[in-house]
C-alpha atoms as a PDB file:
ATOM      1  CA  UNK A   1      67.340  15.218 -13.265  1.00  0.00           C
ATOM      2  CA  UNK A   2      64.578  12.069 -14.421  1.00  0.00           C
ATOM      3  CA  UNK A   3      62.804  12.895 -17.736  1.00  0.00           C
ATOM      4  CA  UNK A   4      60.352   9.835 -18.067  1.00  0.00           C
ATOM      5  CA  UNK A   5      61.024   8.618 -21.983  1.00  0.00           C
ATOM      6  CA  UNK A   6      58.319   9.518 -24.699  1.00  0.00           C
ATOM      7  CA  UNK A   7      58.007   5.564 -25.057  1.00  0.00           C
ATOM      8  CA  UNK A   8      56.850   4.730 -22.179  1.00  0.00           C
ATOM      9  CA  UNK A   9      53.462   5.108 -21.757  1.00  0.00           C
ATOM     10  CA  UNK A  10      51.994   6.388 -18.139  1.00  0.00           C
ATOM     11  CA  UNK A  11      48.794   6.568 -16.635  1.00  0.00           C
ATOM     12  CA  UNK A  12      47.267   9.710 -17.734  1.00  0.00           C
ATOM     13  CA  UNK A  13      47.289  12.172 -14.074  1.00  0.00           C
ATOM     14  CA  UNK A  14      43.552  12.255 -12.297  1.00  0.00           C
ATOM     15  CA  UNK A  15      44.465  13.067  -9.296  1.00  0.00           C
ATOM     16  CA  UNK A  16      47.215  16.571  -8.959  1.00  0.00           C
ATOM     17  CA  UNK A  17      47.308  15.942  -5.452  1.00  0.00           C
ATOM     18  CA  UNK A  18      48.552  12.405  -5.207  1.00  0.00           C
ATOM     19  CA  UNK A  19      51.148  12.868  -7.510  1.00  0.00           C
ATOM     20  CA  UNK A  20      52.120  16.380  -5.664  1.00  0.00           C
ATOM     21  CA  UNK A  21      52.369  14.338  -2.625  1.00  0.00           C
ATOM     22  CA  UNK A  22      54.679  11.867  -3.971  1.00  0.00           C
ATOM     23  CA  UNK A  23      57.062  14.790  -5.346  1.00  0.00           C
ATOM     24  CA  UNK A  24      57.579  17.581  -2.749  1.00  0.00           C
ATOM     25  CA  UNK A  25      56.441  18.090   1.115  1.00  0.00           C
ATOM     26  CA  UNK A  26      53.479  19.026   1.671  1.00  0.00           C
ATOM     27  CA  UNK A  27      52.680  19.223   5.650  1.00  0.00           C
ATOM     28  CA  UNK A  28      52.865  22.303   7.377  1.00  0.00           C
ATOM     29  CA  UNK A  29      54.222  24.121   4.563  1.00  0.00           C
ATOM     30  CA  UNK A  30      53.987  27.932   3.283  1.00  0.00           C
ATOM     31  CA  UNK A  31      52.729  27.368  -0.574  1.00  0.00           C
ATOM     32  CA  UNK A  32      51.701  30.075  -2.632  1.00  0.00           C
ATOM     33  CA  UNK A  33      49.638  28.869  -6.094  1.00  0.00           C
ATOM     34  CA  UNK A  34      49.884  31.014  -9.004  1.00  0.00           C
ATOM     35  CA  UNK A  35      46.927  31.048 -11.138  1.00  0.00           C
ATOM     36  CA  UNK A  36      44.395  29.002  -8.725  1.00  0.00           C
ATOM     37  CA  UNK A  37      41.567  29.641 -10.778  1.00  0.00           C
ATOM     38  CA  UNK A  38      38.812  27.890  -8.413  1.00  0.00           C
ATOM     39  CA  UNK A  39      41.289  27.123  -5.631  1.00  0.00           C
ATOM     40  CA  UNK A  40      39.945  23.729  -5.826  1.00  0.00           C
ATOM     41  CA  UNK A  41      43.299  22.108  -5.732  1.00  0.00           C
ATOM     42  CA  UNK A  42      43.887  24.277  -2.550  1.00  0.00           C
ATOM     43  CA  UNK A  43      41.322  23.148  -0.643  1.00  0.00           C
ATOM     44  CA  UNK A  44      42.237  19.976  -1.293  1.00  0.00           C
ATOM     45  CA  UNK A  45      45.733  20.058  -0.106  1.00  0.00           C
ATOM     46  CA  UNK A  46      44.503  21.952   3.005  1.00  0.00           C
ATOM     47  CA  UNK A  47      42.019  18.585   3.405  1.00  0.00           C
ATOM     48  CA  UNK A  48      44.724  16.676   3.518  1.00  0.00           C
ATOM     49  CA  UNK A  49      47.141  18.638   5.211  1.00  0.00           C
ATOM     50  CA  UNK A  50      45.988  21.227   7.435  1.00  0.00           C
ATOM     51  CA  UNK A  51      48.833  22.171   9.301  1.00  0.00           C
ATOM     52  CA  UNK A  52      49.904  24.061   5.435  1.00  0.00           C
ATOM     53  CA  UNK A  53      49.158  27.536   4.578  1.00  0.00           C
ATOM     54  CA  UNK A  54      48.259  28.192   0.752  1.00  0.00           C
ATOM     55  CA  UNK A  55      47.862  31.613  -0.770  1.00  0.00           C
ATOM     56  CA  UNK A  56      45.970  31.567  -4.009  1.00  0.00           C
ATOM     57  CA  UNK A  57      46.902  34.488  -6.747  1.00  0.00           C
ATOM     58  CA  UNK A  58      44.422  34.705  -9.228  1.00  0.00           C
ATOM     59  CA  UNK A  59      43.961  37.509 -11.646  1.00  0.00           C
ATOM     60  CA  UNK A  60      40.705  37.038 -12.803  1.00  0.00           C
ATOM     61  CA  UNK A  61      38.452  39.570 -10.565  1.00  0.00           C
ATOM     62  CA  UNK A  62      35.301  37.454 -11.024  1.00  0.00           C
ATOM     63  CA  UNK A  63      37.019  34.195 -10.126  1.00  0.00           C
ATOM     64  CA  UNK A  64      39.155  36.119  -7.062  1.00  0.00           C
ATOM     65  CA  UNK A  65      35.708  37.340  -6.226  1.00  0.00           C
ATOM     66  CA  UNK A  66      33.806  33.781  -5.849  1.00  0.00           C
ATOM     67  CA  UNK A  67      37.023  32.294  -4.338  1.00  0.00           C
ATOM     68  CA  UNK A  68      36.605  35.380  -1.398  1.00  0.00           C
ATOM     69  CA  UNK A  69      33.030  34.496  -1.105  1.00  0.00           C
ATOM     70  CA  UNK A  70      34.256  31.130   0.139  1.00  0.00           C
ATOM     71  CA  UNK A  71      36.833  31.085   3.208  1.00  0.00           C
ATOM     72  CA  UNK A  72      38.918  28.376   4.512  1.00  0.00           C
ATOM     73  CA  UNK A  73      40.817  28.388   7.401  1.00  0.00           C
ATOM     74  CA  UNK A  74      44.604  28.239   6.068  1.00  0.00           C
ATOM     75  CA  UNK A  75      43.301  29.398   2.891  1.00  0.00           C
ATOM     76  CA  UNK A  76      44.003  32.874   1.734  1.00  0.00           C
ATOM     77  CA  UNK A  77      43.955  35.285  -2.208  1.00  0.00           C
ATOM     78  CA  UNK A  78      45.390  38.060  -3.407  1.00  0.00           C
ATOM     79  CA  UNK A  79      44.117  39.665  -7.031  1.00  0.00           C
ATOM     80  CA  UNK A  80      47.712  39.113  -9.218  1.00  0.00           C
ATOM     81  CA  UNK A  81      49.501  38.058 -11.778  1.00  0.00           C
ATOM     82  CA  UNK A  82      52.603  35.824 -11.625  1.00  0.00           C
ATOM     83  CA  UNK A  83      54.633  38.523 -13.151  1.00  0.00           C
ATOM     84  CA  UNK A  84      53.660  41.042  -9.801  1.00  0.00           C
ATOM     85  CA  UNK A  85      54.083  38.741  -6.693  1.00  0.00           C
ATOM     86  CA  UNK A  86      53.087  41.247  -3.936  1.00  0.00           C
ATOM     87  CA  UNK A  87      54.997  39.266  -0.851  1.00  0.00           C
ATOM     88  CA  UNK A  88      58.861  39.759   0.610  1.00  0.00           C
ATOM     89  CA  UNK A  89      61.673  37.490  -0.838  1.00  0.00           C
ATOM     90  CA  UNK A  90      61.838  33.937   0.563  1.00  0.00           C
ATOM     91  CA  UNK A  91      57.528  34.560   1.491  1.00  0.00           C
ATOM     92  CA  UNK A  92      57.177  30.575   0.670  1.00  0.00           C
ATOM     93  CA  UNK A  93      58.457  26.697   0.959  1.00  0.00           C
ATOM     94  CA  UNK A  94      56.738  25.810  -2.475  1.00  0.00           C
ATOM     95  CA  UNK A  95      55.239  27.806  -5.598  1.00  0.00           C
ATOM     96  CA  UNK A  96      52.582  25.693  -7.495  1.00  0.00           C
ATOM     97  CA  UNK A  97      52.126  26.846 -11.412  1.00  0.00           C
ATOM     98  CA  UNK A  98      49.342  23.974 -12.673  1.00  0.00           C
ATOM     99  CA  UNK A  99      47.168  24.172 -15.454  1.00  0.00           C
ATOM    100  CA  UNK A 100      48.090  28.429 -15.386  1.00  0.00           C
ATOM    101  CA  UNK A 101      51.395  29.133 -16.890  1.00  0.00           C
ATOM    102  CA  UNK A 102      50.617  29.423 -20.188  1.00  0.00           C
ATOM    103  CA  UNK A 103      48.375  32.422 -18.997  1.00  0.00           C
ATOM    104  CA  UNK A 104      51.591  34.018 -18.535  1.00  0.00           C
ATOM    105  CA  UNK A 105      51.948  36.170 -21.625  1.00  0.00           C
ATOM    106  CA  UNK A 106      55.357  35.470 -23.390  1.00  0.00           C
ATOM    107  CA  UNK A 107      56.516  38.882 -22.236  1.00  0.00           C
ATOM    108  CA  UNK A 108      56.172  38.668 -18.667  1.00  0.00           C
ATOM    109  CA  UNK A 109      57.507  35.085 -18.330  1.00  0.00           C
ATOM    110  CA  UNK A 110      60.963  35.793 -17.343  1.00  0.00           C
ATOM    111  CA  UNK A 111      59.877  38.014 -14.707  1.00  0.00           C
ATOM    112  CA  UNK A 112      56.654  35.529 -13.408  1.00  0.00           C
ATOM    113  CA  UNK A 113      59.911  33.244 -12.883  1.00  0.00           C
ATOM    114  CA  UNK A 114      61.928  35.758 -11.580  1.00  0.00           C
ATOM    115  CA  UNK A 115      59.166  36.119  -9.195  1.00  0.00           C
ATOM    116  CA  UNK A 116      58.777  32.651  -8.332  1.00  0.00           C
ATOM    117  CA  UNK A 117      62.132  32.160  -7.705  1.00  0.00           C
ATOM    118  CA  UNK A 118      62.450  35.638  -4.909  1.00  0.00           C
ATOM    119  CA  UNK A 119      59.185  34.549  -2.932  1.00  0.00           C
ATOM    120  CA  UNK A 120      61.075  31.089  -2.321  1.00  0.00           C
ATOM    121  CA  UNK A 121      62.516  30.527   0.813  1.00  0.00           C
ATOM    122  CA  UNK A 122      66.326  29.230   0.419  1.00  0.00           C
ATOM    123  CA  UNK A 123      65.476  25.427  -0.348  1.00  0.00           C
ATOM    124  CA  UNK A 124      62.036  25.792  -1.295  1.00  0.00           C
ATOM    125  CA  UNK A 125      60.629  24.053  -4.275  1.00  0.00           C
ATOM    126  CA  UNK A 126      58.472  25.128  -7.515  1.00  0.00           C
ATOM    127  CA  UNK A 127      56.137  22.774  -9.285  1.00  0.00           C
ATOM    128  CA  UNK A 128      54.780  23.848 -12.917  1.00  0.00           C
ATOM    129  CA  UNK A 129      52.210  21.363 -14.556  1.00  0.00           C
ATOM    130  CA  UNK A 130      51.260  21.758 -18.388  1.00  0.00           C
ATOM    131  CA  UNK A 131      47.906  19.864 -18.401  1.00  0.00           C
ATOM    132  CA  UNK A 132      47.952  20.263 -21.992  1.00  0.00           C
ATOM    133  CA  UNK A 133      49.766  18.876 -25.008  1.00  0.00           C
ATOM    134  CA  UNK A 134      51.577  21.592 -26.638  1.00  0.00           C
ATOM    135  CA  UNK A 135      52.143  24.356 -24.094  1.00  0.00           C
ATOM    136  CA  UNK A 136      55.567  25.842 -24.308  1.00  0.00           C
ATOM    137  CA  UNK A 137      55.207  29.392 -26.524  1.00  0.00           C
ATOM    138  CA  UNK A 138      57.108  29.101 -29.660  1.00  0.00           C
ATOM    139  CA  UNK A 139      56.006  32.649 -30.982  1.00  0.00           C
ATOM    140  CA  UNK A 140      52.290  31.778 -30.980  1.00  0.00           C
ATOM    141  CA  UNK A 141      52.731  28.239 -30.722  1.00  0.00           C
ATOM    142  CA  UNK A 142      53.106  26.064 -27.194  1.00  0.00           C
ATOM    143  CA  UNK A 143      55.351  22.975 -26.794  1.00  0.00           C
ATOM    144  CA  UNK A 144      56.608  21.191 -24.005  1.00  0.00           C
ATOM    145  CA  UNK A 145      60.319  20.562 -23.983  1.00  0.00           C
ATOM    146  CA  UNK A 146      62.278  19.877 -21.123  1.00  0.00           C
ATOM    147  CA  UNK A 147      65.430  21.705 -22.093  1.00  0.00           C
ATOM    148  CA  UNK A 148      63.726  24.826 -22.965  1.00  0.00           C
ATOM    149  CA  UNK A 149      62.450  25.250 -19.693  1.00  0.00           C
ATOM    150  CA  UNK A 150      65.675  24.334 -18.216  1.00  0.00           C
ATOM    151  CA  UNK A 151      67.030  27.619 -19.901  1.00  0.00           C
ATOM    152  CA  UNK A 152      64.111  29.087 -18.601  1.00  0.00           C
ATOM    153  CA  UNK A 153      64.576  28.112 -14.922  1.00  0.00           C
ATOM    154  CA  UNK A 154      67.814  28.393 -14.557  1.00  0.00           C
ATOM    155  CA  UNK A 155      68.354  32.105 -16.207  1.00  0.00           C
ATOM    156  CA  UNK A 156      65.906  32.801 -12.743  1.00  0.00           C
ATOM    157  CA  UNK A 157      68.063  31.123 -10.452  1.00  0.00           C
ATOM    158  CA  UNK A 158      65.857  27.851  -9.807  1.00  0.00           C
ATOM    159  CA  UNK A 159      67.442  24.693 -10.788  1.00  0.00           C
ATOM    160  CA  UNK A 160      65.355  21.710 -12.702  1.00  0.00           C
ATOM    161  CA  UNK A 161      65.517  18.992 -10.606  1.00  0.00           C
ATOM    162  CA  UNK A 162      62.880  16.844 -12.364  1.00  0.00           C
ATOM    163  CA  UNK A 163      61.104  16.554 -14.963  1.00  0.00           C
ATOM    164  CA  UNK A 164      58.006  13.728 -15.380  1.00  0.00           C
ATOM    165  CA  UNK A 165      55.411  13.737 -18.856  1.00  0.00           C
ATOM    166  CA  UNK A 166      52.721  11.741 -19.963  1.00  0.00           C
ATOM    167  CA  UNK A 167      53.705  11.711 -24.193  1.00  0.00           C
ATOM    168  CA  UNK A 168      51.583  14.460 -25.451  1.00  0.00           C
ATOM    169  CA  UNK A 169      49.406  15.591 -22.434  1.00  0.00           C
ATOM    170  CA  UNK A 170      51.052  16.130 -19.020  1.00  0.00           C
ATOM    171  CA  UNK A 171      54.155  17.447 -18.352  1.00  0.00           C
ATOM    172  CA  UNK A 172      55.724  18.086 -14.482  1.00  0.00           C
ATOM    173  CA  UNK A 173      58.610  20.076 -13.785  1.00  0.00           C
ATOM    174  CA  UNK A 174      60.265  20.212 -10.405  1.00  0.00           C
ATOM    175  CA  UNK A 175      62.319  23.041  -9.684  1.00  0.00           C
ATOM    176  CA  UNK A 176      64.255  24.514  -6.308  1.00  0.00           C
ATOM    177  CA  UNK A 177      65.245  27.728  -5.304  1.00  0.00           C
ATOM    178  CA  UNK A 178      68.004  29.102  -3.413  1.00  0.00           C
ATOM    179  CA  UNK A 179      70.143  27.064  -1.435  1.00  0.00           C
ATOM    180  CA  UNK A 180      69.049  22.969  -2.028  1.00  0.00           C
END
């Protein structure tokens, strides 16, 4: 595992996709994203590779309903939460969580990663992105720390192969599940 130090200072992420790319496979993969709000990163990835299949929970019904009002071959949603994945075990190669997993209410975040780590396919990969400083819950409070999420991960069965921040604003964690 890579943990970038707090003193060095990165370029501040613009583009999800490019840095996606440059951390897990993308082409003709099955990826579910939890939390896709607008699905715009979605589309994108089906832009650039369109031989991938994405699945977009979302559990806002207005949102779910203007992301239905706009198909995309490839591109599919189902209404739910990360804590109620409604596919078979080892459904996906990758499980995106950007910009949505503190939605996850404290309670339900063991079993949103117990649930990311069944719909992986042996060898798949999970990707969580905190696009905001602060965002690990600490009673009421979010911080991003490395370790803590390693606990986290690793108590459901995905191991932390990476983790990349930006000192107080992005934070990337790399995960696998099953057999790596």
């Amino acid at each position: 595992m890579s943990v970038m130090p707090a003193s060095v200072t990165a370029p501040l992420i613009r583009n999800e996709l490019q840095v996606l790319s440059a951390l897990v496979p993308l082409e003709g993969q099955r990826i579910i994203e939890l939390g896709c709000g607008n699905a715009r990163l979605a589309r994108q990835l089906l832009q650039a590779y369109p031989a991938s299949q994405v699945t977009g929970l979302e559990v806002d019904a207005r949102q779910h309903a203007k992301n239905l009002a706009d198909p995309q071959e490839h591109l599919s949603f189902v209404a739910a939460g990360a804590q109620e994945v409604p596919f078979p075990d080892a459904s996906f190669d990758l499980a995106l969580m950007l910009k949505s997993l503190h939605h996850v209410p404290m309670a339900f975040m063991d079993q949103a990663l117990d649930e990311i780590a069944r719909v992986l396919k042996p060898g798949g990969r999970v990707v969580l992105f905190g696009g905001a400083a602060g965002a690990t819950r600490l009673g009421d409070t979010w911080e991003w720390d490395g370790t803590a999420w390693s606990t986290l991960l690793t108590g459901s069965g995905i191991t932390l192969n990476d983790v990349w921040s930006h000192p107080g604003t992005d934070l990337w964690i790399v995960g696998g599940g099953g057999a790596i």
